[in-house]
C-alpha atoms as a PDB file:
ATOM      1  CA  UNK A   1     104.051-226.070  93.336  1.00  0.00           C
ATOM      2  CA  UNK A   2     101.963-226.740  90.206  1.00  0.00           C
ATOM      3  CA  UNK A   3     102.082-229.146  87.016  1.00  0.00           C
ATOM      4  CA  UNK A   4     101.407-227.341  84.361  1.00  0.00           C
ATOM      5  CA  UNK A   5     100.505-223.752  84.771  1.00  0.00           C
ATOM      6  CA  UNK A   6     101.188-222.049  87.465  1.00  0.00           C
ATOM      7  CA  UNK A   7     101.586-218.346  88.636  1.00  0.00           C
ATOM      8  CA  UNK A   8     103.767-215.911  89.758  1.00  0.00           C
ATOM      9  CA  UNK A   9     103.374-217.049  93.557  1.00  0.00           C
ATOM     10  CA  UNK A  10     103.760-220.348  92.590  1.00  0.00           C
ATOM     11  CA  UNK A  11     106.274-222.368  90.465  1.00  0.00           C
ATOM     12  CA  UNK A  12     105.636-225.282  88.240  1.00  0.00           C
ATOM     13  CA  UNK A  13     106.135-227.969  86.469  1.00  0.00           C
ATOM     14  CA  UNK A  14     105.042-227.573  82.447  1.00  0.00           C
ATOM     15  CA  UNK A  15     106.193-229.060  78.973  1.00  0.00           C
ATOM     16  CA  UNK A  16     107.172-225.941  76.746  1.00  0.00           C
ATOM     17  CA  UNK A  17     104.210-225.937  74.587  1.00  0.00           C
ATOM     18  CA  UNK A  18     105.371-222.550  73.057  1.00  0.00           C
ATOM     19  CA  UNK A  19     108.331-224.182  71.978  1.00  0.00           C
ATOM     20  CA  UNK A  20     106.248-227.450  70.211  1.00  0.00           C
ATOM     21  CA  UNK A  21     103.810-224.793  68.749  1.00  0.00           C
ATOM     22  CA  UNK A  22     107.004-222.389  67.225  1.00  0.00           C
ATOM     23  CA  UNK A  23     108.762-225.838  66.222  1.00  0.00           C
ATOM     24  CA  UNK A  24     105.321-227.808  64.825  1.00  0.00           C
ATOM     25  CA  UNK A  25     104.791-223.749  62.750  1.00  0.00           C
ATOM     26  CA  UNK A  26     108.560-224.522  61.567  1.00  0.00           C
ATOM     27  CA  UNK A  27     108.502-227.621  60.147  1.00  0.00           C
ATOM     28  CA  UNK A  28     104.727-226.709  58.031  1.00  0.00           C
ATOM     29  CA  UNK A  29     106.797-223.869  56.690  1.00  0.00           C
ATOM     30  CA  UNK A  30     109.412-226.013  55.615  1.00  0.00           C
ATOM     31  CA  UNK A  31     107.231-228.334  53.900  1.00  0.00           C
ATOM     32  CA  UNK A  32     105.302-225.563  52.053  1.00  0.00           C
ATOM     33  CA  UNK A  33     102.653-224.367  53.655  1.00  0.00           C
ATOM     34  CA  UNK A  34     101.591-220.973  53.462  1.00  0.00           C
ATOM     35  CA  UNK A  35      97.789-220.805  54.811  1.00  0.00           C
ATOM     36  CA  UNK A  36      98.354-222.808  58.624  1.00  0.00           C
ATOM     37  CA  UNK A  37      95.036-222.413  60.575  1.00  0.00           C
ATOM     38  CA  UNK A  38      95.175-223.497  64.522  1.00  0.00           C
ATOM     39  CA  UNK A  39      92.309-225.103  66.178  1.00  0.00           C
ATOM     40  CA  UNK A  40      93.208-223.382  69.545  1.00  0.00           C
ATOM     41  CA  UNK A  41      92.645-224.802  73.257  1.00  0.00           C
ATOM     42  CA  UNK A  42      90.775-222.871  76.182  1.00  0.00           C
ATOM     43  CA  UNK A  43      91.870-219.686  77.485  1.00  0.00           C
ATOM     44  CA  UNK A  44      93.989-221.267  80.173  1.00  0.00           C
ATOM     45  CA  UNK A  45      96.418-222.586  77.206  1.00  0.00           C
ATOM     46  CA  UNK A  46      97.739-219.639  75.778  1.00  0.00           C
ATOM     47  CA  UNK A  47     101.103-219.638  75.138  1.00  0.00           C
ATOM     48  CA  UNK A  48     101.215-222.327  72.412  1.00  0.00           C
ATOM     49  CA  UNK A  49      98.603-220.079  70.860  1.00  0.00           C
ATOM     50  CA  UNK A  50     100.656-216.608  71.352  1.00  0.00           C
ATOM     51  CA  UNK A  51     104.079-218.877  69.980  1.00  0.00           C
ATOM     52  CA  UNK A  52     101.835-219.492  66.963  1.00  0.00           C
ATOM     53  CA  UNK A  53     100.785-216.312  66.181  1.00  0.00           C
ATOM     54  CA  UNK A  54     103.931-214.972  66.789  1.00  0.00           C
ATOM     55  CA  UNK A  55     105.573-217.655  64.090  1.00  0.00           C
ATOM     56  CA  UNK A  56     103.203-217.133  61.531  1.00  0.00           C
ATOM     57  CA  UNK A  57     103.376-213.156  61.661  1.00  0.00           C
ATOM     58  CA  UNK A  58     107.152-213.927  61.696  1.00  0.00           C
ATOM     59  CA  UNK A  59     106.855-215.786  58.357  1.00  0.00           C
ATOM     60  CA  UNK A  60     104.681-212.678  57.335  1.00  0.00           C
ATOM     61  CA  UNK A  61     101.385-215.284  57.079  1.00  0.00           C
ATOM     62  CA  UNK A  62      98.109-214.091  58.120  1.00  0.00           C
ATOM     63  CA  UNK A  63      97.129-215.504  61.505  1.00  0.00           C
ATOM     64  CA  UNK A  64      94.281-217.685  61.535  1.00  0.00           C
ATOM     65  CA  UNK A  65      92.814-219.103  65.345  1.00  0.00           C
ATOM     66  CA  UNK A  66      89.651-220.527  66.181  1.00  0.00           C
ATOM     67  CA  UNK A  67      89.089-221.191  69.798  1.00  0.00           C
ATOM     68  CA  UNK A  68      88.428-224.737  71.018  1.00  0.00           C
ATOM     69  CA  UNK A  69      89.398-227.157  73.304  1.00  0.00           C
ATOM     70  CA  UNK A  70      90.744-230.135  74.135  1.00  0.00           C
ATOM     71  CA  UNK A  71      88.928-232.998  72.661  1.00  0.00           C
ATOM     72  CA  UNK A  72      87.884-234.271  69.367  1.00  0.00           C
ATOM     73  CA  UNK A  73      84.814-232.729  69.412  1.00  0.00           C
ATOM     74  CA  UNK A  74      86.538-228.931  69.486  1.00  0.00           C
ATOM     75  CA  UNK A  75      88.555-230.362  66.954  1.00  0.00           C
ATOM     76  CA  UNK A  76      85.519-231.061  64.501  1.00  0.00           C
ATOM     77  CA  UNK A  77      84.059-228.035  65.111  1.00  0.00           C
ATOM     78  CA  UNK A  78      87.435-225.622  64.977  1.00  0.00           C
ATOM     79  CA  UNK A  79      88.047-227.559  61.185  1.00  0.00           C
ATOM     80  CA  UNK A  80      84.765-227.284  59.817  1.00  0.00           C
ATOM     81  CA  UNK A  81      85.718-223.283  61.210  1.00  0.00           C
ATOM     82  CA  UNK A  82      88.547-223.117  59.431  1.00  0.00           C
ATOM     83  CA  UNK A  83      87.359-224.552  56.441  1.00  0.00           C
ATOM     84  CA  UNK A  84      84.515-222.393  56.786  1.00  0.00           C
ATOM     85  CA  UNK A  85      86.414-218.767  57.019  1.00  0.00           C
ATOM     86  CA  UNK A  86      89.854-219.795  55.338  1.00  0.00           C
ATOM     87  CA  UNK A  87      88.478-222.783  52.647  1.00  0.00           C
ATOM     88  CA  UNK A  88      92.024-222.863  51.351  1.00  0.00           C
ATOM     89  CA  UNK A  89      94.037-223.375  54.635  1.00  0.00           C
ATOM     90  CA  UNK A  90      96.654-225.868  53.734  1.00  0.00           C
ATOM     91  CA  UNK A  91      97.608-226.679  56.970  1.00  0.00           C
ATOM     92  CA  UNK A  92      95.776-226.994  60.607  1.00  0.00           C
ATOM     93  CA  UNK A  93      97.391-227.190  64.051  1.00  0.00           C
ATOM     94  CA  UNK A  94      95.825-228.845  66.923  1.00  0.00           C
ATOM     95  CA  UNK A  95      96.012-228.057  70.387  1.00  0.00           C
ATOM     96  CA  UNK A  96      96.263-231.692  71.540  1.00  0.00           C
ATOM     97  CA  UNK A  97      96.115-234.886  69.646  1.00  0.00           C
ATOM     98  CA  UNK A  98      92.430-235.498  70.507  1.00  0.00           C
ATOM     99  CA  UNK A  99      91.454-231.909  68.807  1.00  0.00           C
ATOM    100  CA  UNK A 100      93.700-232.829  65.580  1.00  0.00           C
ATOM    101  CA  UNK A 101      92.034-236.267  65.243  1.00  0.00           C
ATOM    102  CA  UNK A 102      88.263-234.531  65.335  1.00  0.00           C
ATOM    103  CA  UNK A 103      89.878-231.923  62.623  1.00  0.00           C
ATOM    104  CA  UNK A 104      91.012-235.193  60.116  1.00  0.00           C
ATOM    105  CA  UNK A 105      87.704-236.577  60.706  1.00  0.00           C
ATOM    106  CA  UNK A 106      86.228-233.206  59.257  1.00  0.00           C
ATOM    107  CA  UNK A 107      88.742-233.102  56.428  1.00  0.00           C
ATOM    108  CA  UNK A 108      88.036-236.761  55.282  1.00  0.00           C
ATOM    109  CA  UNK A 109      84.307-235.564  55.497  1.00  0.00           C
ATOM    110  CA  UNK A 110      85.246-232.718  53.408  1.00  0.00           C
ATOM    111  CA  UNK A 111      86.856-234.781  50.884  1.00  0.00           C
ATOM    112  CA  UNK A 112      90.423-233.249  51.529  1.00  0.00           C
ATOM    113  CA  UNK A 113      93.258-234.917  51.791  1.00  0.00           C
ATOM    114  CA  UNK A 114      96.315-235.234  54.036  1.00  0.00           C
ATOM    115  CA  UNK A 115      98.862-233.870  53.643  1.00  0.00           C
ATOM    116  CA  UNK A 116      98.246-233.736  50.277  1.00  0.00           C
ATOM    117  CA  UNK A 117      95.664-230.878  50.435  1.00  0.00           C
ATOM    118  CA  UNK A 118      95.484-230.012  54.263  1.00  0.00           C
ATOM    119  CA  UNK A 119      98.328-231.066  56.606  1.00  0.00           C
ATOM    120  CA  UNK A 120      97.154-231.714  60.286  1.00  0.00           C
ATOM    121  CA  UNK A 121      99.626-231.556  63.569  1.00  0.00           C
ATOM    122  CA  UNK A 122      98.641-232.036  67.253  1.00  0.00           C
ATOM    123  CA  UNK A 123     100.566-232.259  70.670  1.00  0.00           C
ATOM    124  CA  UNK A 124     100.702-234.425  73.048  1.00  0.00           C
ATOM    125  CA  UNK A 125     102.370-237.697  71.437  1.00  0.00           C
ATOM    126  CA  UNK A 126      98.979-239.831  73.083  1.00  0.00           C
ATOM    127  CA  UNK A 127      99.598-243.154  71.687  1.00  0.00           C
ATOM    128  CA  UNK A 128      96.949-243.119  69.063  1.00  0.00           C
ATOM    129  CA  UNK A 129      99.424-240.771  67.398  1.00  0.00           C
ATOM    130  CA  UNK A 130     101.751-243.457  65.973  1.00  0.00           C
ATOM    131  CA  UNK A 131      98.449-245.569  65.009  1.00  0.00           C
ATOM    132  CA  UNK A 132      96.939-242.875  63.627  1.00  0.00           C
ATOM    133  CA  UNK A 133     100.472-241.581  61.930  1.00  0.00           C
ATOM    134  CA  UNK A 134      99.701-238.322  63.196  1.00  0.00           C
ATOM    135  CA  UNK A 135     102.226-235.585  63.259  1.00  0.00           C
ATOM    136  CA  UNK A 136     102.911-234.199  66.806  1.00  0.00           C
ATOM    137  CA  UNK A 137     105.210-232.673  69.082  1.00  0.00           C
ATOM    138  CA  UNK A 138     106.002-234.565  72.199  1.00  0.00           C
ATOM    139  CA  UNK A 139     105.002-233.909  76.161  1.00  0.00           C
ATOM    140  CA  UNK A 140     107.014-235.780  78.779  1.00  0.00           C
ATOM    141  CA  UNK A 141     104.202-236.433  81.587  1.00  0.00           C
ATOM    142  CA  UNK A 142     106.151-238.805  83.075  1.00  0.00           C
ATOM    143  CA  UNK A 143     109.340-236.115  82.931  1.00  0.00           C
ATOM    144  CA  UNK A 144     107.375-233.647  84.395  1.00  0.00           C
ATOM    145  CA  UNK A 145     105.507-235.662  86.991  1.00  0.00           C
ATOM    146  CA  UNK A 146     109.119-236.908  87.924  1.00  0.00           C
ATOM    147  CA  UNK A 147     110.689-233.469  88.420  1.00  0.00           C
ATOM    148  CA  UNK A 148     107.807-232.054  90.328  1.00  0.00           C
ATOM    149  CA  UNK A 149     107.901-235.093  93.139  1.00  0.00           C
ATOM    150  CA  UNK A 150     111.636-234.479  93.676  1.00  0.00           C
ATOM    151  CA  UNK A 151     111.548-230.933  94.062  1.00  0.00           C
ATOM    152  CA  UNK A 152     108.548-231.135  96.477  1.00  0.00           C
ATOM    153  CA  UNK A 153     110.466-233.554  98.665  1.00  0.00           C
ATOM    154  CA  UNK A 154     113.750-231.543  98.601  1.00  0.00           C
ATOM    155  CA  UNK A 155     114.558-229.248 101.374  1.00  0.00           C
ATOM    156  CA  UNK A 156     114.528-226.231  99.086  1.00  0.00           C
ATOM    157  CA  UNK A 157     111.776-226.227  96.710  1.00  0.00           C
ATOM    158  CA  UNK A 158     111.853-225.087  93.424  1.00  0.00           C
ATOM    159  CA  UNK A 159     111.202-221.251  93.114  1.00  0.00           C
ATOM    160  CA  UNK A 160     110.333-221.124  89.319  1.00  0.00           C
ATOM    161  CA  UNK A 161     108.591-222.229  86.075  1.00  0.00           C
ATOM    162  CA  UNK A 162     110.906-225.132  85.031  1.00  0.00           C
ATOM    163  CA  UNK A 163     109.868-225.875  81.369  1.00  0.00           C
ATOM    164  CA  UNK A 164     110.498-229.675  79.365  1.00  0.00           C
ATOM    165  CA  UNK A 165     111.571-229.500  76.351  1.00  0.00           C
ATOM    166  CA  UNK A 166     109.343-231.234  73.273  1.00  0.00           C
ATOM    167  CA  UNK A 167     110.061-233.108  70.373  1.00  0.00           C
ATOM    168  CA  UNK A 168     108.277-232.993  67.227  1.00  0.00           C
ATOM    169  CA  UNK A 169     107.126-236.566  66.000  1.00  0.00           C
ATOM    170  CA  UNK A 170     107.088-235.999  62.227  1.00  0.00           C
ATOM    171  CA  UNK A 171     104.744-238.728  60.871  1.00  0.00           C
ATOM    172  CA  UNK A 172     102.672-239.003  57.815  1.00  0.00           C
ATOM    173  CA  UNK A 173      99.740-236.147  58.342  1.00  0.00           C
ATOM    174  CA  UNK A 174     102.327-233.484  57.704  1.00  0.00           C
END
């Protein structure tokens, strides 16, 4: 049993990231935003990326990724990417909160503003979110963590992927 990804021999435990990504792509295209950018994490986090790219096709956008990771200093370097390739990206989505708050750093630096000019969404809820008034979508640790301990103690373990729903936090940076 695994939390977070796990494989076909053995069942986890994850948040359903390609749910928050599809959701977090939802809401930008509600607000207006045509040009979303995402600042992408490693290659083991794939399927908020692939629920991206499939949203944004979906909308008939072009896709824009830059790899990263999961800290703030993936997130500096995926914006000034972004800004780099696609200078008139209106909107940038982070892989985790840490990765969005290196990409606002880099927009400030830029002299862009948010929303205004660039919206900016991450994931994880981490509580410099609210201080920060970032715009995320939500992963129940504690949820997960939870689920995981009972189903290792029961008699009959769990013989799937069990996925927890998140919420998006909308807050001011989008």
């Amino acid at each position: 049993m695994s939390i977070g990804a796990g494989s076909v021999e053995v069942p986890a435990f994850d948040v359903d990231a390609a749910g928050a990504a599809a959701a977090t792509v939802a809401h930008l295209l509600g607000s207006g935003r045509r040009r979303i950018a995402m600042v992408a994490g490693p290659p083991c986090a794939e399927r908020p990326v692939a629920a991206f790219r499939a949203a944004v096709a979906t909308a008939g956008l072009p896709v824009r990724t830059v790899a990263g990771d999961f800290d703030a200093r993936a997130g500096e370097a995926g914006a000034e990417e972004v800004l780099t390739r696609w200078p008139d990206s209106d909107a940038i989505v982070a892989s985790c909160d840490d990765v969005a708050l290196g990409a606002l750093a880099v927009l400030r630096r830029h002299g862009r503003r948010v929303p205004g000019d660039v919206a900016v969404a991450g994931f994880d809820d981490a509580p410099v979110a609210e201080v920060t008034e970032l715009t995320t979508a939500t992963h129940p640790v504690e949820r997960i963590a939870a689920a995981a301990v009972r189903a290792l103690l029961a008699p009959a373990p769990a013989e799937e992927t069990v996925f927890f729903p998140s919420e998006l936090v909308v807050r001011r940076s989008a």
